[in-house]
PDB file of N, CA and C in Angstrom:
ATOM      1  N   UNK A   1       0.853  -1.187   0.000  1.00  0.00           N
ATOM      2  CA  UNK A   1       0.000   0.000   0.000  1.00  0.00           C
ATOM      3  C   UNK A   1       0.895   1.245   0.000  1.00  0.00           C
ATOM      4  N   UNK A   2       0.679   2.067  -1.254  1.00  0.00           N
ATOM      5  CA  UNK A   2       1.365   3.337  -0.958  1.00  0.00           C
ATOM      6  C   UNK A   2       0.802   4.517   0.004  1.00  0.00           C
ATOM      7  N   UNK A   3       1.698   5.622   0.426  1.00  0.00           N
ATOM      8  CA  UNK A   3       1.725   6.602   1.298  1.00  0.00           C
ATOM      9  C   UNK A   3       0.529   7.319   0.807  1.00  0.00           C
ATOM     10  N   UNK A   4      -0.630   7.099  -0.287  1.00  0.00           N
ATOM     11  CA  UNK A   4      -0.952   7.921  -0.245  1.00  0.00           C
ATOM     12  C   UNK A   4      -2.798   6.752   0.047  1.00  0.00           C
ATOM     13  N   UNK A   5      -2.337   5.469  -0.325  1.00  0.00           N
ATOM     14  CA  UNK A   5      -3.446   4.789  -0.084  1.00  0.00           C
ATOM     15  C   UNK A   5      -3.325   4.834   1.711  1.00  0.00           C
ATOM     16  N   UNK A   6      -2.383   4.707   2.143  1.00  0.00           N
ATOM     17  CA  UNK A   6      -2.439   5.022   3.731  1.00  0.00           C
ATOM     18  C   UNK A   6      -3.460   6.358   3.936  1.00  0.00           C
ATOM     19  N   UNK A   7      -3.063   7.119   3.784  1.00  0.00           N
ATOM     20  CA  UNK A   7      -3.446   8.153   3.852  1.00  0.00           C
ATOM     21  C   UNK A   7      -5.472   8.173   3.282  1.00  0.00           C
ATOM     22  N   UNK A   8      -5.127   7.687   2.542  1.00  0.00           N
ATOM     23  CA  UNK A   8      -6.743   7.829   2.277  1.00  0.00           C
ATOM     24  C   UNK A   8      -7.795   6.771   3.321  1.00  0.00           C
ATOM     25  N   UNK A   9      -7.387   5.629   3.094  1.00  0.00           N
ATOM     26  CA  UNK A   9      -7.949   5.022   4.272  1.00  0.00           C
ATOM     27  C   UNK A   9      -8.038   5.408   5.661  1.00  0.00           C
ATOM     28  N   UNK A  10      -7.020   6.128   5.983  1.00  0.00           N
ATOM     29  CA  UNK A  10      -6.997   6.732   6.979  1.00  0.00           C
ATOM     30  C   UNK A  10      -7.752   7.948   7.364  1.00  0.00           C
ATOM     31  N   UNK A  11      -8.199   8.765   6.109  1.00  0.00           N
ATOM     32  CA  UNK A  11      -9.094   9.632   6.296  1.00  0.00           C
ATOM     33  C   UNK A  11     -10.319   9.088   6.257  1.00  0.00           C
ATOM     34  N   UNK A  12     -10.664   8.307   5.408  1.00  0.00           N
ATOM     35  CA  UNK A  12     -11.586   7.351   5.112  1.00  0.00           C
ATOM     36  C   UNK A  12     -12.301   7.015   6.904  1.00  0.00           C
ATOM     37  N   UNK A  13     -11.155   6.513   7.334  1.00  0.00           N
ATOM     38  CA  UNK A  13     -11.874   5.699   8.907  1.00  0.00           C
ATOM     39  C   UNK A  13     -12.227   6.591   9.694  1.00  0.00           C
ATOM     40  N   UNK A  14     -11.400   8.228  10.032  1.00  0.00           N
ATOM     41  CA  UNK A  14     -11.312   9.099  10.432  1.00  0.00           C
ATOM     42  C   UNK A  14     -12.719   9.856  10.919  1.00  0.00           C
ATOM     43  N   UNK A  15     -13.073   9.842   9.280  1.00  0.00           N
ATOM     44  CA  UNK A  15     -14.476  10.429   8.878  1.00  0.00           C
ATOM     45  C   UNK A  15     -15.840   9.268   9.245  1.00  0.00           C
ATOM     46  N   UNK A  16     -15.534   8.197   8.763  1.00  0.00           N
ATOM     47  CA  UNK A  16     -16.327   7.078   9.395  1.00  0.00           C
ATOM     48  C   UNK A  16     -16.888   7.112  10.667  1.00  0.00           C
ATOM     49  N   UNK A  17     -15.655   7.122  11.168  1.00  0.00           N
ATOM     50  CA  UNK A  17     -15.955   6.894  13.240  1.00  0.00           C
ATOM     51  C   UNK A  17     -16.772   7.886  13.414  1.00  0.00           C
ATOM     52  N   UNK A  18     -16.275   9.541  12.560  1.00  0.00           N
ATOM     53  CA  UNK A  18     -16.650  10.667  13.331  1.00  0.00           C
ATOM     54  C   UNK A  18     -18.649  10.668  13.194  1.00  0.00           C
ATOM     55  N   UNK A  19     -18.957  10.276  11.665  1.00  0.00           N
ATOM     56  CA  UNK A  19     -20.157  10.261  11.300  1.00  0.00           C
ATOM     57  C   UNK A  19     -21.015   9.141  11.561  1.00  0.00           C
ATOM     58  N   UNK A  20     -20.316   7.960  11.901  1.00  0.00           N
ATOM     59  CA  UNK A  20     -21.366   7.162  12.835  1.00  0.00           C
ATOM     60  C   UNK A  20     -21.689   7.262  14.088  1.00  0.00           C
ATOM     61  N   UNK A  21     -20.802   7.769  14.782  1.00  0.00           N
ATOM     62  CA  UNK A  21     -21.284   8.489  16.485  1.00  0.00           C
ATOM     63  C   UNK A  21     -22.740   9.920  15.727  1.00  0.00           C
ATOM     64  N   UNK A  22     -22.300  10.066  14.810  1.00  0.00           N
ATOM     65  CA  UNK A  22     -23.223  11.237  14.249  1.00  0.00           C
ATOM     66  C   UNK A  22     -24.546  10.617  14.100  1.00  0.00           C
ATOM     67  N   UNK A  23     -24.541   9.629  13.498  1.00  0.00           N
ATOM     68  CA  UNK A  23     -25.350   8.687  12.973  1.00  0.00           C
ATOM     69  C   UNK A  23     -25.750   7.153  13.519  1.00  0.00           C
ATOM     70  N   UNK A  24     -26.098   7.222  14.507  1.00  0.00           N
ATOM     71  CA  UNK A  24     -26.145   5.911  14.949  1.00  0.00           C
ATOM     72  C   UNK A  24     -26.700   5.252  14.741  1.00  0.00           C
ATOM     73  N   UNK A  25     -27.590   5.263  13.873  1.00  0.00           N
ATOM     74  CA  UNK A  25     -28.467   4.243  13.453  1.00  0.00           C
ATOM     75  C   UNK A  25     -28.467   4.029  11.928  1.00  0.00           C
ATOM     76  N   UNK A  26     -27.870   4.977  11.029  1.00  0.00           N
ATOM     77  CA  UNK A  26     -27.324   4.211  10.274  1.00  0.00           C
ATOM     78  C   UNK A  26     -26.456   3.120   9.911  1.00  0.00           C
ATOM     79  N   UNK A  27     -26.306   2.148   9.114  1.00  0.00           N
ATOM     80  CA  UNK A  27     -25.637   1.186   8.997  1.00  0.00           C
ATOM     81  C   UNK A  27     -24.055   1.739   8.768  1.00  0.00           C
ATOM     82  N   UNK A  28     -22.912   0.830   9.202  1.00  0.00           N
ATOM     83  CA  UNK A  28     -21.613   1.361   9.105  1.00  0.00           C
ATOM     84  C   UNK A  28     -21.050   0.898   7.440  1.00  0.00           C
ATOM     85  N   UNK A  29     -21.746   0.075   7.370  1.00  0.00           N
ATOM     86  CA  UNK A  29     -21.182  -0.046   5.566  1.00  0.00           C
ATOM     87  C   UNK A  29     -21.532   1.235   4.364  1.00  0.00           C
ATOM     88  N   UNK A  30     -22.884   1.418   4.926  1.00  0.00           N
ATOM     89  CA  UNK A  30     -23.370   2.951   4.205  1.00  0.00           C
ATOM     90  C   UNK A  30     -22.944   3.816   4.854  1.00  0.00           C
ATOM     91  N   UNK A  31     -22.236   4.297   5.740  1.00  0.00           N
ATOM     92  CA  UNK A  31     -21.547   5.313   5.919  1.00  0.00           C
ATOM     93  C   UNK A  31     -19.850   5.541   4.905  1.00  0.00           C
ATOM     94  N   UNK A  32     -19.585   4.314   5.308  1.00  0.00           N
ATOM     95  CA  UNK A  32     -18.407   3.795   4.653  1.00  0.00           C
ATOM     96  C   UNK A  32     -18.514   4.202   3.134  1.00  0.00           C
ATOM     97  N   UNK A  33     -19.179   3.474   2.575  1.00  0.00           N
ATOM     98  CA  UNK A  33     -19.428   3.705   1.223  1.00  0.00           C
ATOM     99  C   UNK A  33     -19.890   4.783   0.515  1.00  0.00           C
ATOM    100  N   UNK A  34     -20.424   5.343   1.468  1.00  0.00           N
ATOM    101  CA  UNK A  34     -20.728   7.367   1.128  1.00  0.00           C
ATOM    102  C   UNK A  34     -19.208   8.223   1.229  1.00  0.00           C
ATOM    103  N   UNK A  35     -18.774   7.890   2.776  1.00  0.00           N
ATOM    104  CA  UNK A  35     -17.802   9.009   2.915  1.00  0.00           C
ATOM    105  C   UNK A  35     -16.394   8.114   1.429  1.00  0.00           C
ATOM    106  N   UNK A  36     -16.316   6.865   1.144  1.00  0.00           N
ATOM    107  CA  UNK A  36     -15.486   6.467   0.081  1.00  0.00           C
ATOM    108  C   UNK A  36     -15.826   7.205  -1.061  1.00  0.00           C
ATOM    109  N   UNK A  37     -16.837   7.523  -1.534  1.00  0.00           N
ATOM    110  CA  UNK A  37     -17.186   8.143  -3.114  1.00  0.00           C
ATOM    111  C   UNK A  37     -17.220   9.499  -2.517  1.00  0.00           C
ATOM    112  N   UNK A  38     -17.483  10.473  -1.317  1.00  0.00           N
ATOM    113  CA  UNK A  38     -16.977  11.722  -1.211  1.00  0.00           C
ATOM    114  C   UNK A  38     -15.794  11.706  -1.384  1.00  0.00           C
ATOM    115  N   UNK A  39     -15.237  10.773  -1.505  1.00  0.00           N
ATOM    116  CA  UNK A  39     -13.269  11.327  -1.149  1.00  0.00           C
ATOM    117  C   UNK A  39     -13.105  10.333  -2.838  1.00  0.00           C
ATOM    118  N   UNK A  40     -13.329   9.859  -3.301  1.00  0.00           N
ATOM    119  CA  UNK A  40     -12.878   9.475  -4.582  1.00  0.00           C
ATOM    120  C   UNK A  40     -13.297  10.887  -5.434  1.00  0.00           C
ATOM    121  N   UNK A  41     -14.310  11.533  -5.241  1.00  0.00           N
ATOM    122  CA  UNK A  41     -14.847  12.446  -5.932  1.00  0.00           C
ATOM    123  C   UNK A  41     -14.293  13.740  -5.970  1.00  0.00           C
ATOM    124  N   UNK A  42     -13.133  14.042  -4.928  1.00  0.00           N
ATOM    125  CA  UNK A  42     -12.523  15.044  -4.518  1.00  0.00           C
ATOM    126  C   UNK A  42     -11.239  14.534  -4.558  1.00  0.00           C
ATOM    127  N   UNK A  43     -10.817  13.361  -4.758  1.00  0.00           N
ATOM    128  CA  UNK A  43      -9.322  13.114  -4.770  1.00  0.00           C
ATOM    129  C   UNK A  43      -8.436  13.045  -5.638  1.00  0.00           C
ATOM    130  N   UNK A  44      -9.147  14.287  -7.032  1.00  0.00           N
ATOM    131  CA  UNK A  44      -8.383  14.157  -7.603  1.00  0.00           C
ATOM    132  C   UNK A  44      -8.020  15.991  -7.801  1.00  0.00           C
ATOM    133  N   UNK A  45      -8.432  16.725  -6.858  1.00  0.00           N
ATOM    134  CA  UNK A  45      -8.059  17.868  -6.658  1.00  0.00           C
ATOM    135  C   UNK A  45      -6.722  18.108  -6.154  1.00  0.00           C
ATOM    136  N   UNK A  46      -5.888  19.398  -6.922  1.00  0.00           N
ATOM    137  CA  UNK A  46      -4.463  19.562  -6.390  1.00  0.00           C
ATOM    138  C   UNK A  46      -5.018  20.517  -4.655  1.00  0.00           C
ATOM    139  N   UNK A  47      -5.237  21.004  -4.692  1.00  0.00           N
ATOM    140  CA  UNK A  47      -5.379  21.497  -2.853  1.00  0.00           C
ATOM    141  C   UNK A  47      -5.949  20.149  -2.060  1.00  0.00           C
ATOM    142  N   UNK A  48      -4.964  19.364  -1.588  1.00  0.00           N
ATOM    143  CA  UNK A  48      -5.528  18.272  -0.655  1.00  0.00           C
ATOM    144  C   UNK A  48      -5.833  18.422   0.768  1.00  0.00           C
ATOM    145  N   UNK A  49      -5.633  19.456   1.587  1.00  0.00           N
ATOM    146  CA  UNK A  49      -5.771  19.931   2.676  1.00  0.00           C
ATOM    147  C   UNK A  49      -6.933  19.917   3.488  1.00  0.00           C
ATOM    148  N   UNK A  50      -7.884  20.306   2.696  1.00  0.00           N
ATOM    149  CA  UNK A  50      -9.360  20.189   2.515  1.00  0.00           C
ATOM    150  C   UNK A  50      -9.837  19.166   3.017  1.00  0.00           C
ATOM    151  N   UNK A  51      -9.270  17.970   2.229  1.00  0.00           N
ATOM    152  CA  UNK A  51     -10.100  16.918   1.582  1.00  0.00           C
ATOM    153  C   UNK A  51     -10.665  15.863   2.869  1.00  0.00           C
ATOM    154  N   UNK A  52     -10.251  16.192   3.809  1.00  0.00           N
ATOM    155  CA  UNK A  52     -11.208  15.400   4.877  1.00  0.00           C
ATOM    156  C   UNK A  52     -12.552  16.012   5.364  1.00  0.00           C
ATOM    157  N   UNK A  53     -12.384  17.598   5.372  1.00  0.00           N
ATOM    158  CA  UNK A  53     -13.278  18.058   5.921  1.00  0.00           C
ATOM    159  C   UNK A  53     -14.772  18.093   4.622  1.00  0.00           C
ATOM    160  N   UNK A  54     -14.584  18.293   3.518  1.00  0.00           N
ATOM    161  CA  UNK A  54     -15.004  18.292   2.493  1.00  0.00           C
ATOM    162  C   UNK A  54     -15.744  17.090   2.374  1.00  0.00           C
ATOM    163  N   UNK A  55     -14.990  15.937   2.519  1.00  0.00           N
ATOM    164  CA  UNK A  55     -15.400  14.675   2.860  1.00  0.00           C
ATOM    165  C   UNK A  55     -16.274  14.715   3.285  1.00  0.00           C
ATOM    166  N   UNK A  56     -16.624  14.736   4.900  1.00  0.00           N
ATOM    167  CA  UNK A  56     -16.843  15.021   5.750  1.00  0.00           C
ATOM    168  C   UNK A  56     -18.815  15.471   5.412  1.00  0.00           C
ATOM    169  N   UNK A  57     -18.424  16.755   5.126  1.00  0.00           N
ATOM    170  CA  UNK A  57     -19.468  17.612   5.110  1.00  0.00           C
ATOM    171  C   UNK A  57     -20.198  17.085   3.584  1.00  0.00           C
ATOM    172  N   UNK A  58     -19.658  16.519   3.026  1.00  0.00           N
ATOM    173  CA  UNK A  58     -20.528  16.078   1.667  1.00  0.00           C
ATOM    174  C   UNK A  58     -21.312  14.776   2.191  1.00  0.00           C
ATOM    175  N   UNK A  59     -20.231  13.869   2.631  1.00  0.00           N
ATOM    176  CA  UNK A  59     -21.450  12.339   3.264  1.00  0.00           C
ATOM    177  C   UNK A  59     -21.957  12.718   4.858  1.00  0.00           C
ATOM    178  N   UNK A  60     -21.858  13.585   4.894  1.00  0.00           N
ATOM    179  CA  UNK A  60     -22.855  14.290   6.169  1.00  0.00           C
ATOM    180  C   UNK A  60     -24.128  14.383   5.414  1.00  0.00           C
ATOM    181  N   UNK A  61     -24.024  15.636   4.382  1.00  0.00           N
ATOM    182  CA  UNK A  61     -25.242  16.007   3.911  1.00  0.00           C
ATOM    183  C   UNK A  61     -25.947  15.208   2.919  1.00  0.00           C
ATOM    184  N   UNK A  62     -25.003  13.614   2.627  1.00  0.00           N
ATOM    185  CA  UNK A  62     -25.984  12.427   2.126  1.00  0.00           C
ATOM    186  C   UNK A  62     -26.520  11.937   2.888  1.00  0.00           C
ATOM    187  N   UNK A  63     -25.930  11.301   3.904  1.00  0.00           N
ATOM    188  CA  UNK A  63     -26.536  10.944   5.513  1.00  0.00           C
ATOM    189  C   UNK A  63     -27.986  11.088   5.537  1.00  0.00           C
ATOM    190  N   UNK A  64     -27.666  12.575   6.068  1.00  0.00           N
ATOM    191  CA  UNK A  64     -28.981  13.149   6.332  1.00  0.00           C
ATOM    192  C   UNK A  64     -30.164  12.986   5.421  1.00  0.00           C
ATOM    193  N   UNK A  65     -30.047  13.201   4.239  1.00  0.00           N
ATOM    194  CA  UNK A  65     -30.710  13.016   3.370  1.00  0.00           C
ATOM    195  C   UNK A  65     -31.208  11.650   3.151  1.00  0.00           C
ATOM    196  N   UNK A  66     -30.342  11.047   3.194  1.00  0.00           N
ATOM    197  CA  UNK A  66     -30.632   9.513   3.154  1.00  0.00           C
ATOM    198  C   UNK A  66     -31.568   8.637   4.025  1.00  0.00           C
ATOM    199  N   UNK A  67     -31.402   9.073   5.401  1.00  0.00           N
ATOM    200  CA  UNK A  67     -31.884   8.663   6.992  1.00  0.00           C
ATOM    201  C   UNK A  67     -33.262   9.533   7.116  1.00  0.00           C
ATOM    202  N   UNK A  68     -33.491  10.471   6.605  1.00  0.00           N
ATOM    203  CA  UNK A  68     -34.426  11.800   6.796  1.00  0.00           C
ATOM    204  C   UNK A  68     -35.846  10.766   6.619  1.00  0.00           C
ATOM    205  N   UNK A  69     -36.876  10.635   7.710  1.00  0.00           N
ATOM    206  CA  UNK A  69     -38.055  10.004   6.803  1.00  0.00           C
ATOM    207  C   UNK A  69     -38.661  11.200   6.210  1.00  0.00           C
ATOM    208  N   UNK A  70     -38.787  10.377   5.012  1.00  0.00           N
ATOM    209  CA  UNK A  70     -40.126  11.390   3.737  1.00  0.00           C
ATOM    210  C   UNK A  70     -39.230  12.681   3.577  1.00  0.00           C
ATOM    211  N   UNK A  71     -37.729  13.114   3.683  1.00  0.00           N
ATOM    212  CA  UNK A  71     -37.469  14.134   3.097  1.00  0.00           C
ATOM    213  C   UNK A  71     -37.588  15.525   4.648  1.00  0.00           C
ATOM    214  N   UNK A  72     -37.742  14.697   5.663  1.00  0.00           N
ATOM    215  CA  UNK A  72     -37.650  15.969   6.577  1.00  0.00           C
ATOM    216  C   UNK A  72     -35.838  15.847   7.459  1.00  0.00           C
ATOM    217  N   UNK A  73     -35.653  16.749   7.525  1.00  0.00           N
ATOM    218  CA  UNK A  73     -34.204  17.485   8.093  1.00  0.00           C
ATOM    219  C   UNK A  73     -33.136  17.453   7.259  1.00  0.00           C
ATOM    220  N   UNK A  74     -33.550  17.397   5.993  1.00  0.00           N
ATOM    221  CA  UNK A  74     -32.809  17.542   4.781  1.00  0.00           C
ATOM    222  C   UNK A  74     -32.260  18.857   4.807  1.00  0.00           C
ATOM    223  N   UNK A  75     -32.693  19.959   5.327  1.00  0.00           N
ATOM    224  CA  UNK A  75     -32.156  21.029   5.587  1.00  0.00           C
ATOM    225  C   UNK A  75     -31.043  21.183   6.623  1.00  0.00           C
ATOM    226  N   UNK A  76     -31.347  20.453   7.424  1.00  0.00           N
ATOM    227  CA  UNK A  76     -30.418  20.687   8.651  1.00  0.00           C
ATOM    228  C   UNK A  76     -29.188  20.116   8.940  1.00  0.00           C
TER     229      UNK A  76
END
């Protein structure tokens, strides 16, 4: 595994842990698999600095969306 697949998995789990304490009742594979395609989707940007929090806040606001019944706290 290269330094940079370290690195991604590592943000990868980072973001995981942080959004299933967020989310507890979502399943941990769909968290997983959200915050993975936020960070494939952004990993190919030169400013990498970002890219956890970005992460982050993008499979947050699938989450929510996702878990929301009928479309309520989609805002929040």
């Amino acid at each position: 595994m290269s330094g940079s697949d370290e690195e991604k998995e590592s943000t990868i789990d980072q973001v995981v842990e942080r959004l299933a304490g967020r989310f507890p009742d979502a399943d941990r594979g769909l968290i997983a698999g959200i915050v993975s395609e936020e960070y494939d989707a952004l990993d190919s940007g030169r400013i990498r600095t970002f890219i956890p929090t970005l992460v982050e806040k993008g499979a947050k606001t699938r989450l929510r969306r996702e878990l929301a019944p009928d479309g309520f706290g989609a805002g929040t």
